[in-house]
Protein backbone atom coordinates (compact mmCIF):
# COMPACT_ATOMS: atom_id res chain seq x y z
CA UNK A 1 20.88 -13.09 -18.79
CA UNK A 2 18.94 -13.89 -21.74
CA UNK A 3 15.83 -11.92 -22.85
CA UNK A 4 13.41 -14.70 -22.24
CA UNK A 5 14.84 -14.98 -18.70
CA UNK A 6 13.60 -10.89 -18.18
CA UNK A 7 10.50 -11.50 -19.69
CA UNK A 8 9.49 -14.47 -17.05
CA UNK A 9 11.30 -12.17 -14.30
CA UNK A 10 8.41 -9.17 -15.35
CA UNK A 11 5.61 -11.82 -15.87
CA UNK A 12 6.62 -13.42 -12.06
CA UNK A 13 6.03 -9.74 -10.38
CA UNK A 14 2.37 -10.61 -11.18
CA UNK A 15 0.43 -12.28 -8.53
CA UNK A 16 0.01 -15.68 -9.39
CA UNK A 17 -3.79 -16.56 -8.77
CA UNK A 18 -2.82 -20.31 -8.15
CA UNK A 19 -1.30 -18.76 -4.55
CA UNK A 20 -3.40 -17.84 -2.25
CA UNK A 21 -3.19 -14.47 -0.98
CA UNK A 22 -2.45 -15.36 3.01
CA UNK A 23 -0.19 -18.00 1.72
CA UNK A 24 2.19 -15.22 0.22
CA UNK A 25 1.82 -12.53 3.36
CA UNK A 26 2.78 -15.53 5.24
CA UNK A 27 5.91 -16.19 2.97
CA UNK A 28 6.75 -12.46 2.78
CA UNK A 29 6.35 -12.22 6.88
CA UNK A 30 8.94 -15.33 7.35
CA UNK A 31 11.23 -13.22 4.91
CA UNK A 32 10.59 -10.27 6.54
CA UNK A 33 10.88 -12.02 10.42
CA UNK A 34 14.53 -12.91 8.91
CA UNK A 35 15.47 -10.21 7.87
CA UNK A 36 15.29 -8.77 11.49
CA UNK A 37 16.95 -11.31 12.72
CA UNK A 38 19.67 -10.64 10.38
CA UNK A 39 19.92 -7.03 11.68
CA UNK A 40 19.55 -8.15 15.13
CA UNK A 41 22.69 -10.15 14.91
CA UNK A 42 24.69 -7.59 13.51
């Protein structure tokens, strides 16, 4: 991984202000809805 490629990957845990805030819960919700269905199936 190149060092440029970390530095974007620290600047991206920032919240980007061009997202709207319920637009990422509702991202992070689908991921998380997944993930249960992931451990469901198992």
């Amino acid at each position: 991984m190149k060092e440029k490629d970390v530095k974007s990957k620290k600047n991206s845990r920032k919240p980007k202000p061009a997202m709207p805030v319920q637009k990422a819960i509702e991202i992070s919700m689908k991921q998380f809805a997944k993930e249960l269905e992931y451990l469901k199936d198992r």
